[in-house]
PDB file of N, CA and C in Angstrom:
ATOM      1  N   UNK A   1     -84.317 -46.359 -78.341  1.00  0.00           N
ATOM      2  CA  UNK A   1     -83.064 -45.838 -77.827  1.00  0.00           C
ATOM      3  C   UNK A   1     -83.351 -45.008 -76.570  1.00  0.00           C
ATOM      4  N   UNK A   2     -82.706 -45.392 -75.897  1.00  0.00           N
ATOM      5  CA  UNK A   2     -83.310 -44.673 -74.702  1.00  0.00           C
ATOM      6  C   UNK A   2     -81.967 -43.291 -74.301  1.00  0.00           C
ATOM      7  N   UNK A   3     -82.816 -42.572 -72.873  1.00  0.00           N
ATOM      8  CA  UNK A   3     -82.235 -41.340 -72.822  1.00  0.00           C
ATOM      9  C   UNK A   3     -80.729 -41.655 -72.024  1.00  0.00           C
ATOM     10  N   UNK A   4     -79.696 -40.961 -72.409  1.00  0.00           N
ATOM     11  CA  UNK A   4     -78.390 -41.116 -71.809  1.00  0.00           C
ATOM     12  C   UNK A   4     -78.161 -40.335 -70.910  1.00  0.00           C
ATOM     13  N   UNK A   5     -78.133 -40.477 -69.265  1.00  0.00           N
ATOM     14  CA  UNK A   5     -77.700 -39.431 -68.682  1.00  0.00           C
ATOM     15  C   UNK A   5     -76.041 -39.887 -68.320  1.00  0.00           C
ATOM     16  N   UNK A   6     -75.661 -38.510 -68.595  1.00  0.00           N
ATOM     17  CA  UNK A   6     -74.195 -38.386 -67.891  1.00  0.00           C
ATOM     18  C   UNK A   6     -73.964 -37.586 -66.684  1.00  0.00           C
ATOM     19  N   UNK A   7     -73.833 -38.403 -65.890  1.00  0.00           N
ATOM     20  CA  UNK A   7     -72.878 -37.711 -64.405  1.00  0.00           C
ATOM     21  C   UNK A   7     -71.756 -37.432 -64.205  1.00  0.00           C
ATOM     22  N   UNK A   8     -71.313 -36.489 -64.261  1.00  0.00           N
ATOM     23  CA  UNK A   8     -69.416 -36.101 -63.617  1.00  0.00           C
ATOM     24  C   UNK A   8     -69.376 -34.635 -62.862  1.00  0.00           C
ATOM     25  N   UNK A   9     -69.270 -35.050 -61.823  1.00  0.00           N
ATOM     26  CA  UNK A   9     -69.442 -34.037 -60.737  1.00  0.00           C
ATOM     27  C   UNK A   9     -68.427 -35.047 -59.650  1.00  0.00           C
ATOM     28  N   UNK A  10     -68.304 -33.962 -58.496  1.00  0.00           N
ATOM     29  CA  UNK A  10     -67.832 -34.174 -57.024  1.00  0.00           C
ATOM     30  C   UNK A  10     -68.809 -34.289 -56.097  1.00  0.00           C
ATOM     31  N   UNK A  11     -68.649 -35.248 -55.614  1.00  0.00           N
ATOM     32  CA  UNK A  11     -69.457 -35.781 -54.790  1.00  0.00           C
ATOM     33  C   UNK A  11     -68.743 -35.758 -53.247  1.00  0.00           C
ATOM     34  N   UNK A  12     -69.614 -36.368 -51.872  1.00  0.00           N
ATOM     35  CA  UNK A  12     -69.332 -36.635 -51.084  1.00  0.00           C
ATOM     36  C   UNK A  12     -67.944 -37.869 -50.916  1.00  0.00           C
ATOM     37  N   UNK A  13     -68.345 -38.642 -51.740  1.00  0.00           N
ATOM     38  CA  UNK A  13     -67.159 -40.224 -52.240  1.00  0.00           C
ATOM     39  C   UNK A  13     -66.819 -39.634 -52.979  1.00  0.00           C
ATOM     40  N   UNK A  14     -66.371 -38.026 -53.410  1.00  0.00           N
ATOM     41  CA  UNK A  14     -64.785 -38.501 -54.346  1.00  0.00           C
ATOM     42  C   UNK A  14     -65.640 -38.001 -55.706  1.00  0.00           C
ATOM     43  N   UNK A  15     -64.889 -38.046 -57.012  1.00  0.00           N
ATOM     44  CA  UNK A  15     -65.380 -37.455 -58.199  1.00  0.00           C
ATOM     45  C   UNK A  15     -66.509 -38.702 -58.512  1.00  0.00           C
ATOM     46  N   UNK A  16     -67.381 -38.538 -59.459  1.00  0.00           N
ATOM     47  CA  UNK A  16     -68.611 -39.361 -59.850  1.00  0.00           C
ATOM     48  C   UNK A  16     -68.334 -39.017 -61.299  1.00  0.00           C
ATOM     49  N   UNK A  17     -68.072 -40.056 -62.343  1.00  0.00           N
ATOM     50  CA  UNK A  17     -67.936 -40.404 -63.720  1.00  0.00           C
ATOM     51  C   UNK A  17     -68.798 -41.459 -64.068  1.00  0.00           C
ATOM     52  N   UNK A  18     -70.394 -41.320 -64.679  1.00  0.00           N
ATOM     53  CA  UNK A  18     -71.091 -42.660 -64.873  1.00  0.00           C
ATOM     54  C   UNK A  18     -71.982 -42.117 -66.253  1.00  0.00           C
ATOM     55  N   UNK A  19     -72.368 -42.789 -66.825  1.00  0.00           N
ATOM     56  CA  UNK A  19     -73.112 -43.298 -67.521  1.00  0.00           C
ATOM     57  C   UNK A  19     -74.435 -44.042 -67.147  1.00  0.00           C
ATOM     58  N   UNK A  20     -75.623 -43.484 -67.022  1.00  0.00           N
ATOM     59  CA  UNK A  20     -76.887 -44.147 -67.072  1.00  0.00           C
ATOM     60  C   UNK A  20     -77.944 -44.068 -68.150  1.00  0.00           C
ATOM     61  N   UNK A  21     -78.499 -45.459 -68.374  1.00  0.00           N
ATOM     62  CA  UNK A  21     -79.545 -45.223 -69.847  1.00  0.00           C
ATOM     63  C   UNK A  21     -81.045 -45.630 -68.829  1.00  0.00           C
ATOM     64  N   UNK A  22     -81.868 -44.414 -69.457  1.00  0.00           N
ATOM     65  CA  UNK A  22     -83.172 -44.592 -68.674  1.00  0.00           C
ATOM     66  C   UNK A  22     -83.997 -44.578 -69.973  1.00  0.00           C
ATOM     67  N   UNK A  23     -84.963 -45.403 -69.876  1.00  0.00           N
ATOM     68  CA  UNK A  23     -85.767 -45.253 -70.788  1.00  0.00           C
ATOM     69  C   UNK A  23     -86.622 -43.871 -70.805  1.00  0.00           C
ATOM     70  N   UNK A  24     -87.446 -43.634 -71.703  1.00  0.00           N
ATOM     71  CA  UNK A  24     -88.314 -42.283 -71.769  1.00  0.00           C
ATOM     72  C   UNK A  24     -89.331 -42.219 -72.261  1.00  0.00           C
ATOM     73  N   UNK A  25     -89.653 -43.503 -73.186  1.00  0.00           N
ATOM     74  CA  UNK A  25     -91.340 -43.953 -73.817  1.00  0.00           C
ATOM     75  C   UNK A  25     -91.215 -42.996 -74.794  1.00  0.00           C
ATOM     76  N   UNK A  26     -92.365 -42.403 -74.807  1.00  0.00           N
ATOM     77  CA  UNK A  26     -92.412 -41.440 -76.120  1.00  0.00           C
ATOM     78  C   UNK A  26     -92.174 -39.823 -75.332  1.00  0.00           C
ATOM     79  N   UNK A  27     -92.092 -39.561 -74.640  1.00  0.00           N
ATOM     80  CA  UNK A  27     -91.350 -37.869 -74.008  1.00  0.00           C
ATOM     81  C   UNK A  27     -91.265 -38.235 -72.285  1.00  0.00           C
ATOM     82  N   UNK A  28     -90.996 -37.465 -72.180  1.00  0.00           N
ATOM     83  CA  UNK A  28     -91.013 -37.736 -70.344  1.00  0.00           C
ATOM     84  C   UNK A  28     -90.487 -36.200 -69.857  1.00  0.00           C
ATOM     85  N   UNK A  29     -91.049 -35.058 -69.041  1.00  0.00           N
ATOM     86  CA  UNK A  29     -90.405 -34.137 -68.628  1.00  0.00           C
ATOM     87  C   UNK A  29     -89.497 -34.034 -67.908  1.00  0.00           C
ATOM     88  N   UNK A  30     -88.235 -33.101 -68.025  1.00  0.00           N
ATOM     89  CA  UNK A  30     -87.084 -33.422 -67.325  1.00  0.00           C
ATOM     90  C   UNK A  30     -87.057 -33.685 -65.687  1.00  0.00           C
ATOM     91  N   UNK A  31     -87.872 -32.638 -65.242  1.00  0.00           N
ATOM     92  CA  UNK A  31     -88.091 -33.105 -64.134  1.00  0.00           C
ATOM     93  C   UNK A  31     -88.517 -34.321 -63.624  1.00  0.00           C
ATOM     94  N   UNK A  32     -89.251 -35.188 -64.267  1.00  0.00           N
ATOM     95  CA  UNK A  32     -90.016 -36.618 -63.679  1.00  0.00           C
ATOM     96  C   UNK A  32     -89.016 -37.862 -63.800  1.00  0.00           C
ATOM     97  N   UNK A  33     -87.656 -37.256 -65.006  1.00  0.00           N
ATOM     98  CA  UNK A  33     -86.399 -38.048 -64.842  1.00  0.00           C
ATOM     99  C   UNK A  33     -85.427 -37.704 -63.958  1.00  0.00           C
ATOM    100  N   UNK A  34     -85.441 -36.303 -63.453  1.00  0.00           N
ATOM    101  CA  UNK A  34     -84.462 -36.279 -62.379  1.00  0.00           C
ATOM    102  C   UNK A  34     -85.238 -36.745 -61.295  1.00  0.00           C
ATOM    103  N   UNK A  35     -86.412 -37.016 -61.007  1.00  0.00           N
ATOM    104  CA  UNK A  35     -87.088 -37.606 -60.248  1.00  0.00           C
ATOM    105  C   UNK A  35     -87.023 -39.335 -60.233  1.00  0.00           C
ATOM    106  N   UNK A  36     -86.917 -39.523 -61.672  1.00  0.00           N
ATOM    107  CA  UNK A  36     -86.535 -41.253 -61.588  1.00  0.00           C
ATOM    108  C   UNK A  36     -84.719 -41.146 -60.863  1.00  0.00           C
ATOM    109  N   UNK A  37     -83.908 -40.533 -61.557  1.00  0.00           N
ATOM    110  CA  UNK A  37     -82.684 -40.756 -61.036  1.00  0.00           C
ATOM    111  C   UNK A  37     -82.439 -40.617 -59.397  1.00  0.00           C
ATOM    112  N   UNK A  38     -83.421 -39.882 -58.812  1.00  0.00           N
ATOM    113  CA  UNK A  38     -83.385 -39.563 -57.225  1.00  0.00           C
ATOM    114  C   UNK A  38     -83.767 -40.929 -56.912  1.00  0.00           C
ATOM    115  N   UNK A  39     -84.114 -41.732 -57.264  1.00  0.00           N
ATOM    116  CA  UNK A  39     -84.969 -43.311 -57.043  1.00  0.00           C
ATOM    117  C   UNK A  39     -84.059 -43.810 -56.661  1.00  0.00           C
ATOM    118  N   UNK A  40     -82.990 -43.751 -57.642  1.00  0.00           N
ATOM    119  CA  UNK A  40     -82.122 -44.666 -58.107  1.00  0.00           C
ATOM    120  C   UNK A  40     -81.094 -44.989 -57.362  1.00  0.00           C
ATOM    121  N   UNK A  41     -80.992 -43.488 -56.786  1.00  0.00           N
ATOM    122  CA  UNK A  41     -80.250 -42.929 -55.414  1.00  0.00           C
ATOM    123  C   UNK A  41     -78.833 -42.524 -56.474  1.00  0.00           C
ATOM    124  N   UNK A  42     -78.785 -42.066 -57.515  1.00  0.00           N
ATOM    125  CA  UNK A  42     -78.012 -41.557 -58.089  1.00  0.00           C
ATOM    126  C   UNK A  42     -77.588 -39.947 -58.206  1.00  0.00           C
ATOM    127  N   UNK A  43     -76.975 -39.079 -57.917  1.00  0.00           N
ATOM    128  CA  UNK A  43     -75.790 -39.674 -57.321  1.00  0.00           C
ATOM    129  C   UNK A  43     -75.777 -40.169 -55.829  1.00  0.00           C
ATOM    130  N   UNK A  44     -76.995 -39.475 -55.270  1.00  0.00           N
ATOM    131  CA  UNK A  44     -77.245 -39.475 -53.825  1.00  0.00           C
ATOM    132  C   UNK A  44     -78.598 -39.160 -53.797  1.00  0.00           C
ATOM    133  N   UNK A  45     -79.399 -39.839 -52.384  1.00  0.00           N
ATOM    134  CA  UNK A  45     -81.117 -40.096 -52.591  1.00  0.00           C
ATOM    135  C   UNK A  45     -80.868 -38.900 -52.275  1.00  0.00           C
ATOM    136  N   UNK A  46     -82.079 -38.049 -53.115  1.00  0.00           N
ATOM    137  CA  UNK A  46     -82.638 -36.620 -52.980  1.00  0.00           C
ATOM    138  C   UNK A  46     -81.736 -35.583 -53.582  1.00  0.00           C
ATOM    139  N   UNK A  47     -80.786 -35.923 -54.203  1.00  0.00           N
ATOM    140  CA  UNK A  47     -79.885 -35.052 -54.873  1.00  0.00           C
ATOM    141  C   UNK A  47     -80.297 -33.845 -55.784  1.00  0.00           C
ATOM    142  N   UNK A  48     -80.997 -34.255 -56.488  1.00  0.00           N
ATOM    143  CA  UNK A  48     -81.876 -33.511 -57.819  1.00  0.00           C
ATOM    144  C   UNK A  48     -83.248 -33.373 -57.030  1.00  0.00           C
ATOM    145  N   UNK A  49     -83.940 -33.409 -55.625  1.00  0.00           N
ATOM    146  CA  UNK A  49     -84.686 -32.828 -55.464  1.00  0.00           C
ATOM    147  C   UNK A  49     -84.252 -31.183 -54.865  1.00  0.00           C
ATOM    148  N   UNK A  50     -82.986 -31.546 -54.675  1.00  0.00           N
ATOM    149  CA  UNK A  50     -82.518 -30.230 -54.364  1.00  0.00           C
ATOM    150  C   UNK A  50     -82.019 -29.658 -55.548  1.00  0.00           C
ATOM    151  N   UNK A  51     -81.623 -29.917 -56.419  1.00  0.00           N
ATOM    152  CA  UNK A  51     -81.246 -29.424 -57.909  1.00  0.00           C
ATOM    153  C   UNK A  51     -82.596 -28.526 -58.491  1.00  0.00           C
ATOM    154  N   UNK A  52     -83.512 -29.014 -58.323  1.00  0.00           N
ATOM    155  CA  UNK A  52     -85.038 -28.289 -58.549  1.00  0.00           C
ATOM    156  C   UNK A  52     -85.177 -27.785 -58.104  1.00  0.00           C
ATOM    157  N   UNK A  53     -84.863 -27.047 -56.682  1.00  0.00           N
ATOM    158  CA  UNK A  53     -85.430 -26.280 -55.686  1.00  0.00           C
ATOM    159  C   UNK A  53     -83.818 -25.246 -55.947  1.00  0.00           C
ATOM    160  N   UNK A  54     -82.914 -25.222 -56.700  1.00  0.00           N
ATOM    161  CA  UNK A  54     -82.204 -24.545 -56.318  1.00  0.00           C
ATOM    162  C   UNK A  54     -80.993 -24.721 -55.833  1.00  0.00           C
ATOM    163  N   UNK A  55     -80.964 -25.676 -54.765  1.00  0.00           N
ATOM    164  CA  UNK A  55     -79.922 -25.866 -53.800  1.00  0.00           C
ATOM    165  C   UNK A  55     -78.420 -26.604 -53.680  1.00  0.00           C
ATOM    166  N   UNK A  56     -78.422 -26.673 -55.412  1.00  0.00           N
ATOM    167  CA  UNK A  56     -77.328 -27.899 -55.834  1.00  0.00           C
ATOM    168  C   UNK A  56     -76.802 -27.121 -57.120  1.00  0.00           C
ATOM    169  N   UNK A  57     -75.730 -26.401 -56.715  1.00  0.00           N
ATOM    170  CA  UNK A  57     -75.208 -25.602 -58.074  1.00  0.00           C
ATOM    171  C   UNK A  57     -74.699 -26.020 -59.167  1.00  0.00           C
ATOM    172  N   UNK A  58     -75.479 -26.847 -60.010  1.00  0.00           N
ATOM    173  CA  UNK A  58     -75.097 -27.953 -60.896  1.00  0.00           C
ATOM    174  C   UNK A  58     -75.183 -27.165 -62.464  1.00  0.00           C
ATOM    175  N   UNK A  59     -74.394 -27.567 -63.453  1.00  0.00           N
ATOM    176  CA  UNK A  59     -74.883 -27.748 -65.008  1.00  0.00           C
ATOM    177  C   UNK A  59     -75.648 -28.071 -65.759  1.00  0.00           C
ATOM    178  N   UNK A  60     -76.662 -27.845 -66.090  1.00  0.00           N
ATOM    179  CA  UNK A  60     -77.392 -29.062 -67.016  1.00  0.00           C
ATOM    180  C   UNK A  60     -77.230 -29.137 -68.260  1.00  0.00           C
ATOM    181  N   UNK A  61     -76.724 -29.943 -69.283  1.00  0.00           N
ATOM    182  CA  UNK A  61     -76.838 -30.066 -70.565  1.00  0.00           C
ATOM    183  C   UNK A  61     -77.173 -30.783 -71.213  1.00  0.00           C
ATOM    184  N   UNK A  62     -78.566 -30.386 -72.138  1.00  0.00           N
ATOM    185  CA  UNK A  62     -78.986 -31.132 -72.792  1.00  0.00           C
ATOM    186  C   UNK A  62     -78.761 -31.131 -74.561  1.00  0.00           C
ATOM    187  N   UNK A  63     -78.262 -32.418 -74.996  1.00  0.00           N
ATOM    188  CA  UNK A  63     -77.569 -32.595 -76.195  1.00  0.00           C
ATOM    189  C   UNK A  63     -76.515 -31.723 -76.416  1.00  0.00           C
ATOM    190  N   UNK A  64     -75.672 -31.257 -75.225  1.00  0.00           N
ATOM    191  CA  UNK A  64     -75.026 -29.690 -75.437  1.00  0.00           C
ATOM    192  C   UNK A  64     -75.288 -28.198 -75.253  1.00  0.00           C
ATOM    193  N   UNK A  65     -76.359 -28.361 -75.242  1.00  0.00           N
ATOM    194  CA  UNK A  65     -77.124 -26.931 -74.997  1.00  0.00           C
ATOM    195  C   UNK A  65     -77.161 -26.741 -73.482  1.00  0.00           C
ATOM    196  N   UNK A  66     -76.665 -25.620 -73.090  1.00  0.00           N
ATOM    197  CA  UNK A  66     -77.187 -25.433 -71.198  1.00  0.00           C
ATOM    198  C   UNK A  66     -78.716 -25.173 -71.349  1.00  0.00           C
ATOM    199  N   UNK A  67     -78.748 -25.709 -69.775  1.00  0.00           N
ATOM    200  CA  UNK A  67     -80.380 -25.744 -69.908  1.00  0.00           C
ATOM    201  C   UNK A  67     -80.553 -24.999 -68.482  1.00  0.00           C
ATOM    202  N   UNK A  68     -81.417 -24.283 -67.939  1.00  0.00           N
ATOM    203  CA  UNK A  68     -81.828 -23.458 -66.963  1.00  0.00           C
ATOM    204  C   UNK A  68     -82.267 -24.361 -65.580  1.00  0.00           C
ATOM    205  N   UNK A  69     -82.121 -24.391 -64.383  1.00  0.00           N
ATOM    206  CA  UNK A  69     -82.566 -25.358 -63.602  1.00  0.00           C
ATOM    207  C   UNK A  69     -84.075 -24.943 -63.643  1.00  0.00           C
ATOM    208  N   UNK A  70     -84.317 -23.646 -63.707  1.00  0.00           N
ATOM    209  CA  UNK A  70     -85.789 -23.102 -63.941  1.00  0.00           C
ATOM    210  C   UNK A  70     -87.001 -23.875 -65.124  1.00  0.00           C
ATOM    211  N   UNK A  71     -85.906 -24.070 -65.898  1.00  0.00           N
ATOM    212  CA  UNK A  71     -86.991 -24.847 -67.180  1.00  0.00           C
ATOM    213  C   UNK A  71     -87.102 -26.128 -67.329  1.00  0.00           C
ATOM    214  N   UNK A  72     -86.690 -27.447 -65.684  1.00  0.00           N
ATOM    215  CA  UNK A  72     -86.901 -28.465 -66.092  1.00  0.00           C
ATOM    216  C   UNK A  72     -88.304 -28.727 -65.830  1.00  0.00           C
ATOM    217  N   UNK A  73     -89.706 -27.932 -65.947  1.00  0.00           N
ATOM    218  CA  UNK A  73     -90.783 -28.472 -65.696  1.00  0.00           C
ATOM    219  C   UNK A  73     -91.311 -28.073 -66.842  1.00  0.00           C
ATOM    220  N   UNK A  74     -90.299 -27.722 -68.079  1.00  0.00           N
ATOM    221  CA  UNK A  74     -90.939 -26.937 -68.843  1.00  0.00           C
ATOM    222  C   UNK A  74     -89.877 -27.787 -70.085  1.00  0.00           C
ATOM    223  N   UNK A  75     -89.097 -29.027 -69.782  1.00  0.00           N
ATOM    224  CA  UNK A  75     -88.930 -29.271 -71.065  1.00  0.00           C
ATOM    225  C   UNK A  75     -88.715 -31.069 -71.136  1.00  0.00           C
ATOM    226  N   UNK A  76     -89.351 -31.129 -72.177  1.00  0.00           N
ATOM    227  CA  UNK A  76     -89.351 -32.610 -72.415  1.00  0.00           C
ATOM    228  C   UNK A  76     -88.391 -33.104 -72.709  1.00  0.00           C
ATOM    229  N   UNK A  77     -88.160 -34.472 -72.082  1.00  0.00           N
ATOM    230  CA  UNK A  77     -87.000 -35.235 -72.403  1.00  0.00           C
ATOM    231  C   UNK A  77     -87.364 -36.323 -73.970  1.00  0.00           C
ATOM    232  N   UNK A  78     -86.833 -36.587 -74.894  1.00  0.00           N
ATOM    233  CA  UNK A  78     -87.053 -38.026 -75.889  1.00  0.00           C
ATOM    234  C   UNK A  78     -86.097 -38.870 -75.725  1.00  0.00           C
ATOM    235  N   UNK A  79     -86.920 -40.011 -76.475  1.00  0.00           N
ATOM    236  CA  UNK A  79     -85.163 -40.896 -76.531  1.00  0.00           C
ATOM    237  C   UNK A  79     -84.291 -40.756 -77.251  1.00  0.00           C
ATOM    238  N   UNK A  80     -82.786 -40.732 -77.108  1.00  0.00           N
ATOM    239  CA  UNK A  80     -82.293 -40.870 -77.918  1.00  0.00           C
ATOM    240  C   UNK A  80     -81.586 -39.459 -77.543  1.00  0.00           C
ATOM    241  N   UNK A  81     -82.188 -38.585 -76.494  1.00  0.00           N
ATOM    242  CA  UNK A  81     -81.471 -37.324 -75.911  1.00  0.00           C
ATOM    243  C   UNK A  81     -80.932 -37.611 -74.888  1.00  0.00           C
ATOM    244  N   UNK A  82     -79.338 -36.766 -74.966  1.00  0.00           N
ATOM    245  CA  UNK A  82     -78.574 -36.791 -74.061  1.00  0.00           C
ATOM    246  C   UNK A  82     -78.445 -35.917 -72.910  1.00  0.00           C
ATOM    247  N   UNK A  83     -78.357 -36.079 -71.739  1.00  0.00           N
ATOM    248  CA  UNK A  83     -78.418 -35.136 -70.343  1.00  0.00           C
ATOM    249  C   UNK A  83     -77.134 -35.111 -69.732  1.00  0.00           C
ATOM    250  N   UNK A  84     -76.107 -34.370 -70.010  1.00  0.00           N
ATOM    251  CA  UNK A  84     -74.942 -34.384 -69.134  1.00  0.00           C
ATOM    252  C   UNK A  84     -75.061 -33.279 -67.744  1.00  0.00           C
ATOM    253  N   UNK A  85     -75.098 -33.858 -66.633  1.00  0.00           N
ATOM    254  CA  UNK A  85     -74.760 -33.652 -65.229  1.00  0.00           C
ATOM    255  C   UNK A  85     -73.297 -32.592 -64.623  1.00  0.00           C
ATOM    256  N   UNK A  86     -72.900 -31.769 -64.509  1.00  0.00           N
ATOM    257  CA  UNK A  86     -71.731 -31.406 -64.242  1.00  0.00           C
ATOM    258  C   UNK A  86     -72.015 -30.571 -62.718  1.00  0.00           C
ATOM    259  N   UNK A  87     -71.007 -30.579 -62.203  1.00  0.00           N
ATOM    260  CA  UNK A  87     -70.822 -30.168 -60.762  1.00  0.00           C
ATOM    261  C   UNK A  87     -69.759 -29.252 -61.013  1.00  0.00           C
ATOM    262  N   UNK A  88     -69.510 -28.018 -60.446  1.00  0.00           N
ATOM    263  CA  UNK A  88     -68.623 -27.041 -60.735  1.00  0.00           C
ATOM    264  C   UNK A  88     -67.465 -27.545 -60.037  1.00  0.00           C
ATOM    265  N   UNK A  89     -65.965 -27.238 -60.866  1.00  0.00           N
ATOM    266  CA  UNK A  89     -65.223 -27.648 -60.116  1.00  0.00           C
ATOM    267  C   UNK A  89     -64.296 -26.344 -59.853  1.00  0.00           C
ATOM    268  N   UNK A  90     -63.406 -26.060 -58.902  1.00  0.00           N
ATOM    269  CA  UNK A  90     -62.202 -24.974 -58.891  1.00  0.00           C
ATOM    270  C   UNK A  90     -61.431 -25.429 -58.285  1.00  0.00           C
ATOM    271  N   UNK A  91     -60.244 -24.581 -58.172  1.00  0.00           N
ATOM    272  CA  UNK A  91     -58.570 -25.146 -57.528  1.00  0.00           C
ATOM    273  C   UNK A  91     -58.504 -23.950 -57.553  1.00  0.00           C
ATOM    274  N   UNK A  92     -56.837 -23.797 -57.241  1.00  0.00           N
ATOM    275  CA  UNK A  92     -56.101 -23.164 -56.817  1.00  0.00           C
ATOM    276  C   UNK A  92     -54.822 -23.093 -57.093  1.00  0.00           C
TER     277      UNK A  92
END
């Protein structure tokens, strides 16, 4: 079973609602999958290299739990775990 990432954020094109399944073998650290998804050019090439460095004020949740942008070199992904993506939104 592989890992589920969810994207829903605002993007440059408009809101982004997707579903991607990446495999994960037996663990994979979060970082080396936001590193596969930058491949992928999902949502945009280099997106999540700026998410690591800081520069992309994003959500991370894993299986539900928020997760720190600080601790993706520090936590393993399995299969069968879910990664939801969120982009802050506001109005007015």
């Amino acid at each position: 079973m592989p890992v589920l990432v969810r994207l829903n954020m605002l993007t440059h094109n408009g809101m982004l609602n997707e579903k991607i399944e990446i495999e994960a073998g037996k663990g994979i650290r979060l970082d080396k999958l936001l590193g596969r998804l930058d491949k992928m050019g999902k949502p945009e090439k280099g997106f999540f290299k700026a998410v690591r460095k800081g520069r992309q004020g994003v959500t991370l949740l894993l299986n539900g739990d928020r997760l720190d942008v600080s601790e993706v070199k520090k936590t393993f992904i399995q299969e069968g775990d879910e990664l939801a993506v969120l982009s802050p939104i506001s109005g007015g």
